[in-house]
PDB file of N, CA and C in Angstrom:
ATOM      1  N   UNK A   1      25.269  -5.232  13.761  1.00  0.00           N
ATOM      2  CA  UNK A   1      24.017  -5.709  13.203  1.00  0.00           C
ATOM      3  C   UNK A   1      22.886  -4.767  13.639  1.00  0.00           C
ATOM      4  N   UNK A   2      22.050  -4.466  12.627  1.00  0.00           N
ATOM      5  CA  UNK A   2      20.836  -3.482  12.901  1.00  0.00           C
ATOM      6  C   UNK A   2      19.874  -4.257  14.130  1.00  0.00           C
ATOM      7  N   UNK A   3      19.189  -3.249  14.538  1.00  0.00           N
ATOM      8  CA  UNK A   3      18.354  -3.868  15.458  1.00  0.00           C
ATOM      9  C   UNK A   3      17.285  -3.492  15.790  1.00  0.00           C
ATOM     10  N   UNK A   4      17.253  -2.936  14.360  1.00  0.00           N
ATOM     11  CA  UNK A   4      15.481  -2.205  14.526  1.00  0.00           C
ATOM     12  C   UNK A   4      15.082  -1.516  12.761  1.00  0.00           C
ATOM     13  N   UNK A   5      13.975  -1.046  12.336  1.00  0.00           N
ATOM     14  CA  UNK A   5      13.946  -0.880  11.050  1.00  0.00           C
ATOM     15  C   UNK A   5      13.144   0.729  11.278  1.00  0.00           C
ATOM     16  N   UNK A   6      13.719   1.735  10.609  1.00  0.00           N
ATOM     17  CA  UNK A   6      12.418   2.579  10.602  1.00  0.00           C
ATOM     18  C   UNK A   6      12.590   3.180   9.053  1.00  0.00           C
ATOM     19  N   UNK A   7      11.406   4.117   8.759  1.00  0.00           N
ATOM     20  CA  UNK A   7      11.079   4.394   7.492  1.00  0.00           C
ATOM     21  C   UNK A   7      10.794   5.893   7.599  1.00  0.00           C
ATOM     22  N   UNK A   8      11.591   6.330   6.709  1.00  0.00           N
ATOM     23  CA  UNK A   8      11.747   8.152   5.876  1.00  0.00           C
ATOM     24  C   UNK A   8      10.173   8.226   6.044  1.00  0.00           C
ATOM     25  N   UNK A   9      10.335   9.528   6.566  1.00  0.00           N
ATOM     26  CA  UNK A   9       8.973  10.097   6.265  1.00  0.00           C
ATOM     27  C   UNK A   9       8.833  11.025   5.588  1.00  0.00           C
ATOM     28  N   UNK A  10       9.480  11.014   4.377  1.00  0.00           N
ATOM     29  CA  UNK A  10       9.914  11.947   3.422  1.00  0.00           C
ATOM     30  C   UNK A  10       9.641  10.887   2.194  1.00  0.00           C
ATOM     31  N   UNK A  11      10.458   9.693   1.912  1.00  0.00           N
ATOM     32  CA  UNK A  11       9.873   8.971   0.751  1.00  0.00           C
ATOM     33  C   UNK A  11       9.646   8.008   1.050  1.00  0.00           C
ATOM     34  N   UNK A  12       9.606   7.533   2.491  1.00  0.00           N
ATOM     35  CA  UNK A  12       8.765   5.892   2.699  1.00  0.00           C
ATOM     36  C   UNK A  12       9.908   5.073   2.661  1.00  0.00           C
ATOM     37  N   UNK A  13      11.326   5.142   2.598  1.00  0.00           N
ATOM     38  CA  UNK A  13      12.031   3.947   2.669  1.00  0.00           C
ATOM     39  C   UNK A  13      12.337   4.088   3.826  1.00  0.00           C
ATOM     40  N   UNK A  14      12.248   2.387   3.651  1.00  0.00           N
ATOM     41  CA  UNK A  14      12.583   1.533   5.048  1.00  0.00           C
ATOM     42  C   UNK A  14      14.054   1.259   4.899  1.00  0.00           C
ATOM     43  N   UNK A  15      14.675   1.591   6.294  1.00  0.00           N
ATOM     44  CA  UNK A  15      16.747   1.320   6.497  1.00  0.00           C
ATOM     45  C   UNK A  15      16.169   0.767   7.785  1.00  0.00           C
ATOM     46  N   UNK A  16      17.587  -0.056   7.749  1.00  0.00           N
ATOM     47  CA  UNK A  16      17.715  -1.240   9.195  1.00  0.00           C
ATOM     48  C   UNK A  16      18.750   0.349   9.585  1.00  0.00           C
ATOM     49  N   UNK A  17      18.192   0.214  11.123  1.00  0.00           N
ATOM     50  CA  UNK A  17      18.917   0.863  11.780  1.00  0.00           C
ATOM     51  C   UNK A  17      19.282   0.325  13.099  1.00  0.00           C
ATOM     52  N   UNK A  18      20.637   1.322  13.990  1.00  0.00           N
ATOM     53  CA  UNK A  18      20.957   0.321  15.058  1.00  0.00           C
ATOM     54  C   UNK A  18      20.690   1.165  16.473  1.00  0.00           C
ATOM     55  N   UNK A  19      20.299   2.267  16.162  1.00  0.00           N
ATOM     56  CA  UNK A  19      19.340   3.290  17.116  1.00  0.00           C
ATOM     57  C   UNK A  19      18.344   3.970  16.697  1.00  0.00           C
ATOM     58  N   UNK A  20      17.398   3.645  16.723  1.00  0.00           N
ATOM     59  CA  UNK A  20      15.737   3.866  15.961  1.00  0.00           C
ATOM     60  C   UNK A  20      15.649   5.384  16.828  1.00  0.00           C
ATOM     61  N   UNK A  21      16.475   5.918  18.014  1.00  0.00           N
ATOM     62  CA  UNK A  21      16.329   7.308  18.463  1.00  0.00           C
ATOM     63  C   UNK A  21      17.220   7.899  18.350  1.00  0.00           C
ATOM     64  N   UNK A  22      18.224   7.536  17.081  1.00  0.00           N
ATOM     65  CA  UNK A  22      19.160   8.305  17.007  1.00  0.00           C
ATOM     66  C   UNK A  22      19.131   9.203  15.757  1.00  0.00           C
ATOM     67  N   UNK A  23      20.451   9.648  15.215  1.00  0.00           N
ATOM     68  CA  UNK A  23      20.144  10.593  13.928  1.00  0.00           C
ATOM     69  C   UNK A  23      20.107   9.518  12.711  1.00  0.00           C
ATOM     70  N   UNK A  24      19.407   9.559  11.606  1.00  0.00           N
ATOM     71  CA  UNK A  24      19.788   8.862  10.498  1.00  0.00           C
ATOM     72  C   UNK A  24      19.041  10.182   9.552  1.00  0.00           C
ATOM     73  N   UNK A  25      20.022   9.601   8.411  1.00  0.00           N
ATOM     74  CA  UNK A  25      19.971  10.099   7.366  1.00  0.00           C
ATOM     75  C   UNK A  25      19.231   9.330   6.352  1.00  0.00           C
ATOM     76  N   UNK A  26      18.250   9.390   5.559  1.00  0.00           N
ATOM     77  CA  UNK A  26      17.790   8.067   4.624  1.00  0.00           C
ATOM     78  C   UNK A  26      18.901   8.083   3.072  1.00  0.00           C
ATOM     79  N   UNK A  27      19.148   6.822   3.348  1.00  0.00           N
ATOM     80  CA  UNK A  27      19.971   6.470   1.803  1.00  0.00           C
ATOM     81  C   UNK A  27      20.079   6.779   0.437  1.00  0.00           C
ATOM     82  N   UNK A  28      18.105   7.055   0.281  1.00  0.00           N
ATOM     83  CA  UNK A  28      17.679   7.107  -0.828  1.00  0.00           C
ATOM     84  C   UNK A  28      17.191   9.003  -0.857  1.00  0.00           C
ATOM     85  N   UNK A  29      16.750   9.069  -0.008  1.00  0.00           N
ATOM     86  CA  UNK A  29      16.664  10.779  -0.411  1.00  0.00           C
ATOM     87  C   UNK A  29      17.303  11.303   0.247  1.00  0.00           C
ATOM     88  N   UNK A  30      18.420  11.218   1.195  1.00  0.00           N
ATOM     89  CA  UNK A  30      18.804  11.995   2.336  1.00  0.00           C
ATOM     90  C   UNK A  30      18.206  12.776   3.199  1.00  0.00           C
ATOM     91  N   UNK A  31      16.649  12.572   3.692  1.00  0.00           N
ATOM     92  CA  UNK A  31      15.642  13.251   4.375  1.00  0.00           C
ATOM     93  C   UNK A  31      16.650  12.719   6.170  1.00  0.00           C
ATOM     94  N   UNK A  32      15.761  13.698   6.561  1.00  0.00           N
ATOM     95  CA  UNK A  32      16.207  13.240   7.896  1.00  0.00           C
ATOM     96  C   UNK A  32      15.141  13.242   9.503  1.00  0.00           C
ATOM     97  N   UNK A  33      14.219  13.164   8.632  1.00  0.00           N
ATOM     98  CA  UNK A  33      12.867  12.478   9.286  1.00  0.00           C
ATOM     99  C   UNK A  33      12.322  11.110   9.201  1.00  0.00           C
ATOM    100  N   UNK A  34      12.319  10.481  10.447  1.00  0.00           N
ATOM    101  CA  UNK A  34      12.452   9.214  10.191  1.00  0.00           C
ATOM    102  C   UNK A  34      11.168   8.599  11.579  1.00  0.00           C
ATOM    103  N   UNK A  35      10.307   7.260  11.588  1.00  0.00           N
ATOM    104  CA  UNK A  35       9.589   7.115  11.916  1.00  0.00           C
ATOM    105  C   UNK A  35      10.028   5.272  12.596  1.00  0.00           C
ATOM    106  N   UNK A  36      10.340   5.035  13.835  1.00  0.00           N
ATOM    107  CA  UNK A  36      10.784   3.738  14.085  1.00  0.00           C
ATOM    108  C   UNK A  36       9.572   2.792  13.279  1.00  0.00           C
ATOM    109  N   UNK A  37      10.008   1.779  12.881  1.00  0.00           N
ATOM    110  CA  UNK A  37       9.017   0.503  12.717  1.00  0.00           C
ATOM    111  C   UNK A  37       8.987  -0.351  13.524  1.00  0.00           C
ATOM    112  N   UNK A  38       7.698  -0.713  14.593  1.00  0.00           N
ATOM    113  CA  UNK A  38       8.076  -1.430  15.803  1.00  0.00           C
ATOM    114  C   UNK A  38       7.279  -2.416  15.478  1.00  0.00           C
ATOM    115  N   UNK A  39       7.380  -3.852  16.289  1.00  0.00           N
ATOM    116  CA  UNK A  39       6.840  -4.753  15.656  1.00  0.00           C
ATOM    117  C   UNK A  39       5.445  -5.264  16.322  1.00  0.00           C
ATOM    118  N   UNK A  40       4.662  -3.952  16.962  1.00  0.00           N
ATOM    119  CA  UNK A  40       3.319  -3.652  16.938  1.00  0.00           C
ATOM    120  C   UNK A  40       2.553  -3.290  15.522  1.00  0.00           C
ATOM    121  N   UNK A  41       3.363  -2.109  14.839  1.00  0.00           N
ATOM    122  CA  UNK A  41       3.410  -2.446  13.352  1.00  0.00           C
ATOM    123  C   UNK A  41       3.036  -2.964  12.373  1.00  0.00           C
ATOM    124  N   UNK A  42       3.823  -4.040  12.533  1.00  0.00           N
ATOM    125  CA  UNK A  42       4.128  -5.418  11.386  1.00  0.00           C
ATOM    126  C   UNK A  42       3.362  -6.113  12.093  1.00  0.00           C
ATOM    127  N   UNK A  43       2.487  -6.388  13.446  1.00  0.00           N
ATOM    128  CA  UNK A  43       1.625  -7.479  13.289  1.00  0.00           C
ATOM    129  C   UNK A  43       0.406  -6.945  13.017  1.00  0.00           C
ATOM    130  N   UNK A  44       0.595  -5.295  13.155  1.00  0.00           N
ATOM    131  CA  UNK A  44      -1.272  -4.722  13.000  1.00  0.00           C
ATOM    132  C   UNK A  44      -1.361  -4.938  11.315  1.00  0.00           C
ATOM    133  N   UNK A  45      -0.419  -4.616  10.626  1.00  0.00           N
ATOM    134  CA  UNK A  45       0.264  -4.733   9.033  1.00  0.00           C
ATOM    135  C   UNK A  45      -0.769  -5.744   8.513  1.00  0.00           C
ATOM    136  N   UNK A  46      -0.430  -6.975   9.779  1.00  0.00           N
ATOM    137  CA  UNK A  46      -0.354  -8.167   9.028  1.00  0.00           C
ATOM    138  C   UNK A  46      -1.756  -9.074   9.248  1.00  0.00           C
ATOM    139  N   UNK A  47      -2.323  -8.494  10.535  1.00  0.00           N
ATOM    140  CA  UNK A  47      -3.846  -8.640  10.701  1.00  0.00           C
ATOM    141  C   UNK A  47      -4.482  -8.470   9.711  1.00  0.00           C
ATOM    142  N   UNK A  48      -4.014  -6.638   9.130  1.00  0.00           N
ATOM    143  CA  UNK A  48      -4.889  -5.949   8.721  1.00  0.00           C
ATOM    144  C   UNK A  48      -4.785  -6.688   6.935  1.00  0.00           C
ATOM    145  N   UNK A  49      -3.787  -7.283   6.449  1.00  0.00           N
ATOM    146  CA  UNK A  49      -4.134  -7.821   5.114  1.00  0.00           C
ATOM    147  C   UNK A  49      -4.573  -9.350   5.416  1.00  0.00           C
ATOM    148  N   UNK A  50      -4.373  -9.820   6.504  1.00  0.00           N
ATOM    149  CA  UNK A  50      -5.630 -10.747   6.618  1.00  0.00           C
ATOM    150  C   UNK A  50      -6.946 -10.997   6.460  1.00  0.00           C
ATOM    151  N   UNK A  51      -7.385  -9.650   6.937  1.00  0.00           N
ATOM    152  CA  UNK A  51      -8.389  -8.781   7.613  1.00  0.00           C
ATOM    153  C   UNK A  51      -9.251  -8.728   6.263  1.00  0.00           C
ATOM    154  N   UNK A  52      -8.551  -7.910   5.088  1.00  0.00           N
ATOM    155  CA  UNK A  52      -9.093  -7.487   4.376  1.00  0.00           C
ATOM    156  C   UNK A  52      -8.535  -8.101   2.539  1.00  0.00           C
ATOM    157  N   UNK A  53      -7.523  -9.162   2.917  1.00  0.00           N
ATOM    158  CA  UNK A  53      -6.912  -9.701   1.969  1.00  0.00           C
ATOM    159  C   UNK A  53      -8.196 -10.425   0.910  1.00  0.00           C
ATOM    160  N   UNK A  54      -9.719 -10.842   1.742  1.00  0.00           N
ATOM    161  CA  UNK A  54     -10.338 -12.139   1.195  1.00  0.00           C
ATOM    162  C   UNK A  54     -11.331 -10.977  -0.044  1.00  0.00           C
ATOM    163  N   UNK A  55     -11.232  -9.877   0.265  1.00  0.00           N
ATOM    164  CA  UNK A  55     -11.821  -8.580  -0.679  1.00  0.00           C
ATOM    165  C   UNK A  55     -12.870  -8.118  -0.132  1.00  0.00           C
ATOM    166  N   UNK A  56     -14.235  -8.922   0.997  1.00  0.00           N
ATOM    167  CA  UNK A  56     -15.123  -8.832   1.482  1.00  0.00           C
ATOM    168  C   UNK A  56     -15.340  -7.432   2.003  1.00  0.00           C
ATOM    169  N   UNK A  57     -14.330  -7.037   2.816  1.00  0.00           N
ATOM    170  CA  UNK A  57     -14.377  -5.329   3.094  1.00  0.00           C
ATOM    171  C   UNK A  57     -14.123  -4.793   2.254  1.00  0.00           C
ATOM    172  N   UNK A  58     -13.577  -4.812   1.708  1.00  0.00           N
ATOM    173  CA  UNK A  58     -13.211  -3.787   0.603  1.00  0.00           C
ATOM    174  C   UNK A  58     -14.236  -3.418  -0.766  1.00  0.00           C
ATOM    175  N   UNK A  59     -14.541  -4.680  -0.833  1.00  0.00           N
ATOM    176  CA  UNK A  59     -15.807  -4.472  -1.801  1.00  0.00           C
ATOM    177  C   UNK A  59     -16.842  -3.750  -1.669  1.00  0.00           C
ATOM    178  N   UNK A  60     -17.225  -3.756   0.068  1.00  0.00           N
ATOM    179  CA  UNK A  60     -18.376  -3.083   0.561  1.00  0.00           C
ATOM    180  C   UNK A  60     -18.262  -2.028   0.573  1.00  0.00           C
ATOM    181  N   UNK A  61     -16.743  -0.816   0.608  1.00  0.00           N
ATOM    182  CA  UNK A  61     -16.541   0.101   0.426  1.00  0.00           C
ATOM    183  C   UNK A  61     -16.649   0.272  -0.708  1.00  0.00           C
ATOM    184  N   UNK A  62     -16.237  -0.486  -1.360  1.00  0.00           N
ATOM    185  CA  UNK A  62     -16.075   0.247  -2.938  1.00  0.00           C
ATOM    186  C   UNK A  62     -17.256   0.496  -3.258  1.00  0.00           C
ATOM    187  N   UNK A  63     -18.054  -0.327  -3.149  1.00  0.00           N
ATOM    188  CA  UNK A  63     -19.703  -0.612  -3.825  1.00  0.00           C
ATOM    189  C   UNK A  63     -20.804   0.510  -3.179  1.00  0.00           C
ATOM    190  N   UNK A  64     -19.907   0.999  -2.027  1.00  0.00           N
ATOM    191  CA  UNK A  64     -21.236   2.130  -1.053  1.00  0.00           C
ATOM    192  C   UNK A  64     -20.958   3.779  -1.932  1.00  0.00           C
ATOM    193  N   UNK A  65     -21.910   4.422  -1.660  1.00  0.00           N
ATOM    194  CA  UNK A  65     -22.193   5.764  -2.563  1.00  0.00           C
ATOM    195  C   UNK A  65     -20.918   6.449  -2.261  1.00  0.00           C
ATOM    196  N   UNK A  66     -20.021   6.184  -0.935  1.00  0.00           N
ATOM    197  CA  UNK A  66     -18.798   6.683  -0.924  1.00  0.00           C
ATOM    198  C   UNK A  66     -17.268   6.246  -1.971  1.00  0.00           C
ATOM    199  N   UNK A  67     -17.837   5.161  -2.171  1.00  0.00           N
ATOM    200  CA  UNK A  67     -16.359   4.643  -2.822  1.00  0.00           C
ATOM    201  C   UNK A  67     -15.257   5.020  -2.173  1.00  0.00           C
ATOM    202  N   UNK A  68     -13.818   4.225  -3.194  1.00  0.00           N
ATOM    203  CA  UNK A  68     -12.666   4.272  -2.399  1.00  0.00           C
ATOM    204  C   UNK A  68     -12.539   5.373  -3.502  1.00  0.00           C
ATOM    205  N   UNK A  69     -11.932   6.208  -3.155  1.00  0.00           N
ATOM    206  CA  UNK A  69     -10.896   7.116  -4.055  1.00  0.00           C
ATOM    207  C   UNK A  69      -9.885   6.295  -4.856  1.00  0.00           C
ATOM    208  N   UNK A  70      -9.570   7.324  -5.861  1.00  0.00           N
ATOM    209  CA  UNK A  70      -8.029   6.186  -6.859  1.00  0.00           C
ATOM    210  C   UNK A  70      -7.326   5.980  -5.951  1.00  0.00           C
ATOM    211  N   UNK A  71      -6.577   7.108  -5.041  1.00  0.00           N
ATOM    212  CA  UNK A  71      -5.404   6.801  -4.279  1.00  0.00           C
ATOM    213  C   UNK A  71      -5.633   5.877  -3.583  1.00  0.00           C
ATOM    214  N   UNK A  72      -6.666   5.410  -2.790  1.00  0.00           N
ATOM    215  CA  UNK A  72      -6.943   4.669  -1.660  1.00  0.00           C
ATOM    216  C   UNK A  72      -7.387   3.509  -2.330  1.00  0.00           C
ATOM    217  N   UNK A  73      -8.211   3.039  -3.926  1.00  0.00           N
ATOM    218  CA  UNK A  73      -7.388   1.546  -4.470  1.00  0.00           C
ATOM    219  C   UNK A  73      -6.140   1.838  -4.606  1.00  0.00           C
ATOM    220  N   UNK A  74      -5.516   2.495  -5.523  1.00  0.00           N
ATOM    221  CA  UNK A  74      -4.327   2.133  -5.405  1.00  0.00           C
ATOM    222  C   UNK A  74      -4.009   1.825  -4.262  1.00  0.00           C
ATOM    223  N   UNK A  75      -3.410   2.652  -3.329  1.00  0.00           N
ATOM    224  CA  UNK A  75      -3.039   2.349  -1.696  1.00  0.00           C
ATOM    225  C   UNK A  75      -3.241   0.688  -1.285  1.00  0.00           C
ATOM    226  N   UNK A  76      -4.386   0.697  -1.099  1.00  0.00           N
ATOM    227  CA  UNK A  76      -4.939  -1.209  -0.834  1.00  0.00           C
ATOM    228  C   UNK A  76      -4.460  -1.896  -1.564  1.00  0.00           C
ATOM    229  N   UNK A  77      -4.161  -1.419  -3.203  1.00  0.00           N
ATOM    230  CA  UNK A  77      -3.632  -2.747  -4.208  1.00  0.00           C
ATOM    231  C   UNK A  77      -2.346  -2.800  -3.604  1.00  0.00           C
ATOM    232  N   UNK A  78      -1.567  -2.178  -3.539  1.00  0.00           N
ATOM    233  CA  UNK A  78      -0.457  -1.976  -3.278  1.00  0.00           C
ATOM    234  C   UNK A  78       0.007  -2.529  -1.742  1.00  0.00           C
ATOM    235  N   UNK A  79      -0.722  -2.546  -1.279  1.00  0.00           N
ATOM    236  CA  UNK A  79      -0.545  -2.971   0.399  1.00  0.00           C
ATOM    237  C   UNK A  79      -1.007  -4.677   0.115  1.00  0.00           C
ATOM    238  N   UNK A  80      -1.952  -5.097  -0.410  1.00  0.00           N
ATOM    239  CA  UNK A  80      -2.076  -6.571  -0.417  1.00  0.00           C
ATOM    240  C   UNK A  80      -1.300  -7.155  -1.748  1.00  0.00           C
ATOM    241  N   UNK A  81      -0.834  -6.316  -2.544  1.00  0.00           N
ATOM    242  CA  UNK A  81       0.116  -7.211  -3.831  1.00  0.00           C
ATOM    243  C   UNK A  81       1.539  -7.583  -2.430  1.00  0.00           C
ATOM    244  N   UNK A  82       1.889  -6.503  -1.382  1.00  0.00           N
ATOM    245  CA  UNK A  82       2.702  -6.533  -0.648  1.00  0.00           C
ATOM    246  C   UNK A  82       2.664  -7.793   0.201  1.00  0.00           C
ATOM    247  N   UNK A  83       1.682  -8.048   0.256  1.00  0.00           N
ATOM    248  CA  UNK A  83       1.093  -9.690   1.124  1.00  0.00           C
ATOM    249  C   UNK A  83       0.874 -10.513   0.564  1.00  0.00           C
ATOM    250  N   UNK A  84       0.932 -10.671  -0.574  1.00  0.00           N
ATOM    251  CA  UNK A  84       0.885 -11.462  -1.475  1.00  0.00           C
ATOM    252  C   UNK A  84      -0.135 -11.903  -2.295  1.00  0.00           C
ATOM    253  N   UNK A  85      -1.241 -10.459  -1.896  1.00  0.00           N
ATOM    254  CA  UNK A  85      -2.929 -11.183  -2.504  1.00  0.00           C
ATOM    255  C   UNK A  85      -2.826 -10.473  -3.634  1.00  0.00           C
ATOM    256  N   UNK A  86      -2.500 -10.921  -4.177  1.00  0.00           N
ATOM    257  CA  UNK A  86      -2.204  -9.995  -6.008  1.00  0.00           C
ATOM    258  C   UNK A  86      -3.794 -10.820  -6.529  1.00  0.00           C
ATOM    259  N   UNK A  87      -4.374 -11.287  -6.528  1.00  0.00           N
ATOM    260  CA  UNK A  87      -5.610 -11.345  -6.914  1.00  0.00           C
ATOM    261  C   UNK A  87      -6.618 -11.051  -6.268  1.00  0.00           C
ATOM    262  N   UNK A  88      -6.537 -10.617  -4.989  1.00  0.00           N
ATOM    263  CA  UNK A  88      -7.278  -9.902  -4.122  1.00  0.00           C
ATOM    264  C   UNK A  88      -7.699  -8.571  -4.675  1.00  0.00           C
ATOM    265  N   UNK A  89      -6.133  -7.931  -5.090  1.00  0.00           N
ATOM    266  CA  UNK A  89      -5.206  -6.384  -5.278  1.00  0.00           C
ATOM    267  C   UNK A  89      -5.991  -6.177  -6.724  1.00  0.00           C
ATOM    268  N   UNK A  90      -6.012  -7.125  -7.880  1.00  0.00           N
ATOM    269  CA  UNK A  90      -6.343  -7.073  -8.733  1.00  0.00           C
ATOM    270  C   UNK A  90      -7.626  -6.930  -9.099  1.00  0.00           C
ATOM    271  N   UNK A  91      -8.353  -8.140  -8.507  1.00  0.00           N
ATOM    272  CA  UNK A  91      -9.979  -7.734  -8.208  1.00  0.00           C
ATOM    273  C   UNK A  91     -10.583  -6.409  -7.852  1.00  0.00           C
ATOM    274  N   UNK A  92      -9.652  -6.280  -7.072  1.00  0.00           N
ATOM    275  CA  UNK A  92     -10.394  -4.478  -6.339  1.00  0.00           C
ATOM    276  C   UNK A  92      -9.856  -3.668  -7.540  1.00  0.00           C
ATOM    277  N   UNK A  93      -8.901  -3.009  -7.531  1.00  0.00           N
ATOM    278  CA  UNK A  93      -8.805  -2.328  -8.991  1.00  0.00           C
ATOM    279  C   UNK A  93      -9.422  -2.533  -9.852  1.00  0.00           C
ATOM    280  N   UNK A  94      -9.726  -3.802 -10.527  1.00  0.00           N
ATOM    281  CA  UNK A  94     -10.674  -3.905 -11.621  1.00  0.00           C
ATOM    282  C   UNK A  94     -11.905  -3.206 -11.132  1.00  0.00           C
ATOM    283  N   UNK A  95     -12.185  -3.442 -10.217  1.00  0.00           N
ATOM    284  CA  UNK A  95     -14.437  -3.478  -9.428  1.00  0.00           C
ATOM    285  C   UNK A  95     -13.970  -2.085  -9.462  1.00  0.00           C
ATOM    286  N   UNK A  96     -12.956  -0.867  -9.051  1.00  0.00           N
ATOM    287  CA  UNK A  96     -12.837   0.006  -8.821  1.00  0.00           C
ATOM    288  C   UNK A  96     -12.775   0.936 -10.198  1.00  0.00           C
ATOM    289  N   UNK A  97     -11.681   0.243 -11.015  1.00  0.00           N
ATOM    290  CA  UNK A  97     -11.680   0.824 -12.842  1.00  0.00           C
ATOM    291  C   UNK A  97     -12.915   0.634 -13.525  1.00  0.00           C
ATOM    292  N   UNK A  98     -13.539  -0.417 -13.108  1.00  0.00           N
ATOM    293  CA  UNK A  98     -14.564  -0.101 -13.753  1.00  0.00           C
ATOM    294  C   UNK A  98     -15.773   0.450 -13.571  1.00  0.00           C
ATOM    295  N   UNK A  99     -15.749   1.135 -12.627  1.00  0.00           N
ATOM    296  CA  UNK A  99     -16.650   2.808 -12.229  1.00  0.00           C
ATOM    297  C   UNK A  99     -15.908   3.945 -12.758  1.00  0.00           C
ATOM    298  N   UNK A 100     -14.529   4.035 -12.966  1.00  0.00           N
ATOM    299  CA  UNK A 100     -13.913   5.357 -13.046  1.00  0.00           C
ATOM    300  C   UNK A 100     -14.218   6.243 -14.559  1.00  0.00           C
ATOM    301  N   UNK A 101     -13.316   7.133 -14.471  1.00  0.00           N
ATOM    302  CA  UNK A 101     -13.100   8.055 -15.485  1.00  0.00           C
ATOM    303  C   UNK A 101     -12.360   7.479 -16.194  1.00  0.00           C
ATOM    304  N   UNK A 102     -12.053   7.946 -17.559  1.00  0.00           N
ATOM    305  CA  UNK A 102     -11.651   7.459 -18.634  1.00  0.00           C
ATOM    306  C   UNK A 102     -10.079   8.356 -18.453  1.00  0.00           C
ATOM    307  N   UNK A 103      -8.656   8.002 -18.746  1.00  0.00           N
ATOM    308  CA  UNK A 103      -7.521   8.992 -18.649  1.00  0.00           C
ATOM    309  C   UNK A 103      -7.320   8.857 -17.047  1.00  0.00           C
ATOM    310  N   UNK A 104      -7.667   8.107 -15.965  1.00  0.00           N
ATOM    311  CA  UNK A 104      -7.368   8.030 -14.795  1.00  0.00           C
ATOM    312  C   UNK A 104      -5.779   7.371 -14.567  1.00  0.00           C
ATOM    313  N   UNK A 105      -5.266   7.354 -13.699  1.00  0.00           N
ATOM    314  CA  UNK A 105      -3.862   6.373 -14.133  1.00  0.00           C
ATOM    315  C   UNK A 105      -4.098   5.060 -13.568  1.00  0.00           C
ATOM    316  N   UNK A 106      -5.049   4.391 -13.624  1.00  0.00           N
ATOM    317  CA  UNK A 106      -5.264   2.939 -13.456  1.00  0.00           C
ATOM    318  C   UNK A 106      -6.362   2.587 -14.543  1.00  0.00           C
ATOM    319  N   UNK A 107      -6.576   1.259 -15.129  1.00  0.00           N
ATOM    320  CA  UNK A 107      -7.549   0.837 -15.644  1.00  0.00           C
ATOM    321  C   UNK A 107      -7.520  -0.590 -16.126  1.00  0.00           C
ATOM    322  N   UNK A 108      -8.809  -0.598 -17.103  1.00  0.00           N
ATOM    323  CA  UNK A 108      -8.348  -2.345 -17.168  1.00  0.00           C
ATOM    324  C   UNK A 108      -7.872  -2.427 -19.136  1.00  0.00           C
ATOM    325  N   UNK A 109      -6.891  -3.064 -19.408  1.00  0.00           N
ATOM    326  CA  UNK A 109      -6.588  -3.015 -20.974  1.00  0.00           C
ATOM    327  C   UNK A 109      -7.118  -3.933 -21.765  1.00  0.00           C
ATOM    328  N   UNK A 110      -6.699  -3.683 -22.860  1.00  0.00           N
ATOM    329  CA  UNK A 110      -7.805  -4.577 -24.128  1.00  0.00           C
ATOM    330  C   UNK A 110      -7.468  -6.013 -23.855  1.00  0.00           C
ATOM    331  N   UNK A 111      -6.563  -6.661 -23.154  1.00  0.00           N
ATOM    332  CA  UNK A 111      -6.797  -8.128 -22.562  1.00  0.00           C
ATOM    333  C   UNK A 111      -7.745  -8.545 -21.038  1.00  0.00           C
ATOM    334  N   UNK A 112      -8.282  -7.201 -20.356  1.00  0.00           N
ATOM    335  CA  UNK A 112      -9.190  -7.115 -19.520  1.00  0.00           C
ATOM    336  C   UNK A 112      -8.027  -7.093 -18.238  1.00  0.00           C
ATOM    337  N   UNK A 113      -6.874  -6.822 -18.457  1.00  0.00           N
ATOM    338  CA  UNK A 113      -6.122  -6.976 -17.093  1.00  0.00           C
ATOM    339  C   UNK A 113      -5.548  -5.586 -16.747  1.00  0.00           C
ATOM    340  N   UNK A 114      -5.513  -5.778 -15.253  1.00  0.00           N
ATOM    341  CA  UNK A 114      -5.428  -4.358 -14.293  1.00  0.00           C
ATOM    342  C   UNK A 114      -4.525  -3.742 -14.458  1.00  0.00           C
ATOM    343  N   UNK A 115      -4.344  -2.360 -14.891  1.00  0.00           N
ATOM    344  CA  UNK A 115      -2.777  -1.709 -15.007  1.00  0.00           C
ATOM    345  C   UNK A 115      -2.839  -0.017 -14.183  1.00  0.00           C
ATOM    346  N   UNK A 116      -1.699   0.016 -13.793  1.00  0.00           N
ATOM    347  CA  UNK A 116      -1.273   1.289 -13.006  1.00  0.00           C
ATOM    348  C   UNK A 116      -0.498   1.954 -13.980  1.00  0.00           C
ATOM    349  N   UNK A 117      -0.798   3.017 -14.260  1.00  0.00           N
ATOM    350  CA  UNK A 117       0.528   3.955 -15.065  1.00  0.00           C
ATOM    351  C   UNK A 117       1.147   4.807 -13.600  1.00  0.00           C
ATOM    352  N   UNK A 118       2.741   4.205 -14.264  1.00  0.00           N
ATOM    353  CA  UNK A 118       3.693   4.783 -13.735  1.00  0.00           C
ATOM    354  C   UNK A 118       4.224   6.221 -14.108  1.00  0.00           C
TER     355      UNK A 118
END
C-alpha cells in the first residue's frame, strides 16, 4: 500500500507512491522528476481555497490596475472548481472575460456562461 503521494514535475500528475525519496518514474509521461506531496500541502491547499473560495480576494485583484493575468484566472478557476467552488471559479472568469481581449482562450458565450478553450 502507497504511503505517500507526489507529483511529476514535468506534467503535474499526482502517483501514490511507497518511497516519496526513492526513484519513480511518472505513469503518464515517464518524466522522472518528481516533487513529494506532504500533508503540510494539502492543508495550506485547503486554507488557501477557503481563504479565497468566497471571491472577496480575488476580486480585489482582479479589479486593481494590476489584474490577474489569463493564466493566473485560469490557474484560480481551476484550483477552486478543484474545491468545489465552481461558482466562485465561474464568477472570477466571467469579472475577468469581461475586461479581456476578444480571441483569448476563455470567455463568456451567447448564453452568458464561462468557457475555457481546450
Amino acid at each position: 500500500m502507497a504511503a505517500a503521494a507526489a507529483y511529476c514535475t514535468n506534467c503535474s500528475a499526482i502517483t501514490a507512491v511507497d518511497n516519496p525519496a526513492g526513484p519513480l518514474h511518472c505513469p503518464h509521461c515517464g518524466g522522472a522528476d518528481h516533487a513529494t506531496i506532504t500533508p503540510a500541502m494539502v492543508g495550506a491547499a485547503q486554507d488557501l481555497a477557503d481563504t479565497v473560495g468566497d471571491g472577496y480576494l480575488l476580486y480585489d485583484v482582479s479589479d486593481s490596475s494590476a489584474g490577474l493575468t489569463c493564466g493566473e484566472a485560469e490557474a484560480f478557476c481551476a484550483f477552486l472548481r478543484a474545491y468545489g467552488r465552481e461558482s466562485t471559479a465561474d464568477s472570477l472568469l466571467l469579472d475577468h472575460a469581461g475586461h479581456d481581449d476578444e480571441g483569448d482562450s476563455h470567455g463568456i458565450d451567447a448564453e452568458g456562461k464561462v468557457f475555457i478553450r481546450t
